[in-house]
Structures are given as C-alpha cells and as structure tokens.
Protein backbone atom coordinates (compact mmCIF):
# COMPACT_ATOMS: atom_id res chain seq x y z
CA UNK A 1 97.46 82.92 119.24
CA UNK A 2 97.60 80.24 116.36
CA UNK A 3 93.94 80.50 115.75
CA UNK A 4 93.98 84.13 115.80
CA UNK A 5 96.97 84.11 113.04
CA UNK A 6 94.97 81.47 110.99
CA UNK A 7 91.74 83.53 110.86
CA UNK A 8 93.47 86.63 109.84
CA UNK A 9 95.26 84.59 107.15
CA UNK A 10 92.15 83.39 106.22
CA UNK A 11 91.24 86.50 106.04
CA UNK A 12 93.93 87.91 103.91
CA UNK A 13 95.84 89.99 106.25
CA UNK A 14 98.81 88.28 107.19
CA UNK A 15 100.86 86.14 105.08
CA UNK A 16 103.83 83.23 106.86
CA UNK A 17 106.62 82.38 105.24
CA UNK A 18 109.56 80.14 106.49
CA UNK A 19 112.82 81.58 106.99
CA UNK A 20 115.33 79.73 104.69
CA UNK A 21 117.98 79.80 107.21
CA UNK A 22 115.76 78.45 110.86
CA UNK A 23 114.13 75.44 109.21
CA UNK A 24 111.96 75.70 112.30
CA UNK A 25 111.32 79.31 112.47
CA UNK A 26 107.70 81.28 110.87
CA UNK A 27 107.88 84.55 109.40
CA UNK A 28 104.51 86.48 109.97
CA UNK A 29 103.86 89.71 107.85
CA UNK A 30 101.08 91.90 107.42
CA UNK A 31 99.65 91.99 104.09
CA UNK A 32 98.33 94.79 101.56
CA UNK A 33 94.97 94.13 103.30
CA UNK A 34 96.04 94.07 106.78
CA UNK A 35 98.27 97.33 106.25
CA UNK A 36 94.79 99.21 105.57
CA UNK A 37 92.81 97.65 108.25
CA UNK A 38 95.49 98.35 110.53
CA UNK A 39 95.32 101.95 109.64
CA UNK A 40 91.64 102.48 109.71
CA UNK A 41 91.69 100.89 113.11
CA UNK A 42 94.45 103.58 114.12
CA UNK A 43 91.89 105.99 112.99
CA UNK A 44 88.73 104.88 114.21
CA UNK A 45 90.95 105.05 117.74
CA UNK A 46 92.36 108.32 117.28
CA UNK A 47 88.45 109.91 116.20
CA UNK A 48 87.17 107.89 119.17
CA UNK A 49 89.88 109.84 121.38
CA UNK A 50 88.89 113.43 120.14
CA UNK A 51 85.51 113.02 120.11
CA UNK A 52 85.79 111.84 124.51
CA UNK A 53 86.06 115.18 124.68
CA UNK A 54 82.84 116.37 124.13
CA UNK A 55 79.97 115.33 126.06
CA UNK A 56 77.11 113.62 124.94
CA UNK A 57 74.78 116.61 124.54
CA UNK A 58 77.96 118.33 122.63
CA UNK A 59 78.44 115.01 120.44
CA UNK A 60 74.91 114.96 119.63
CA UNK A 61 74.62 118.66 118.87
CA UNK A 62 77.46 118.27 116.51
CA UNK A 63 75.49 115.24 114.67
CA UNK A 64 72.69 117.49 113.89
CA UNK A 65 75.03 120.34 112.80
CA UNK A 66 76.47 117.70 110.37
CA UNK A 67 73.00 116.57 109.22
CA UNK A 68 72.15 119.88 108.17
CA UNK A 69 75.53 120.71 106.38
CA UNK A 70 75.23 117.31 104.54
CA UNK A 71 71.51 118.25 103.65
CA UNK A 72 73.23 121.61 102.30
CA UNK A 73 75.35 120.10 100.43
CA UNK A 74 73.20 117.39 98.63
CA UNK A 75 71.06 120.74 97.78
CA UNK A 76 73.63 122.64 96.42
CA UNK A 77 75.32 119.96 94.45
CA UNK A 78 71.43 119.10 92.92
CA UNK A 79 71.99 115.37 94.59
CA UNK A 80 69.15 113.15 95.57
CA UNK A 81 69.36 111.81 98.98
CA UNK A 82 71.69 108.61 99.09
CA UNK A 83 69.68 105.64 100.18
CA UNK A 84 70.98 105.40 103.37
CA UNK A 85 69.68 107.04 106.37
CA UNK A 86 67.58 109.66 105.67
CA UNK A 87 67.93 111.14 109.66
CA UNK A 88 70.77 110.91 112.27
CA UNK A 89 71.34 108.61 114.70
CA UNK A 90 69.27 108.96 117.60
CA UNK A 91 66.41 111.58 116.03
C-alpha cells in the first residue's frame, strides 16, 4: 500500500499531510491531478459498461459508422485528415 501511495505521489495525485493534532497520524488527499484521473477512469468504466452491450459484430459496425461520420465531418468543415489513423481499428 505504501509503495502504491508513493508512486501516485510521485506522480502528482495524492498529496500527505500530518494531522496537527495525531503527531503519528497521515492525512492522504487526492490532488487536482488525481481528481481528473479519477474521473476519466469513472468514465472509461461507465463507456466500457454500455458498450458490453453490443456484440462484437454490433461494436464493430458502429466503428465504421463513426469512421464515416468523422470522414463527413473533416469534409464539411474543409479539414485535412489529422495525422493519426487514417482507418479504424481492425480494417
């Protein structure tokens, strides 16, 4: 447990503090940083949930609907491809 709570001090998202009235007693609290990651973990779980229920034919079906809005879109807002993947996943 202590190493986990040094690396994520280390890290910048948790900050101890002793408590002025237990000499012997470490106050852990989660920092600016950690608040976010916390969150976007929370969401990554929570997309992860909806998207179970689709199957995998479904899930990939919706990828390639998504690739062609996105294409859509970078056509109808004149912007050049970004230079990241130029295809889904998986195609």
């Amino acid at each position: 447990m202590v190493n986990l709570l040094n690396r994520m001090e280390e890290r910048g998202l948790v900050k101890r503090s002793k408590d002025l009235h237990k000499k012997n007693l470490v106050r852990i609290a989660l920092t600016d940083k950690g608040e976010e990651a916390f969150v976007a973990a929370c969401q990554t779980s929570a997309i992860s949930r909806l998207m179970s229920a689709l199957s995998e034919e479904q899930r990939e079906r919706l990828a390639e609907c998504l690739w062609v809005l996105r294409g859509k879109a970078l056509d109808e807002l004149h912007l050049e491809e970004p230079p990241f993947p130029q295809r889904p996943p998986g195609s």
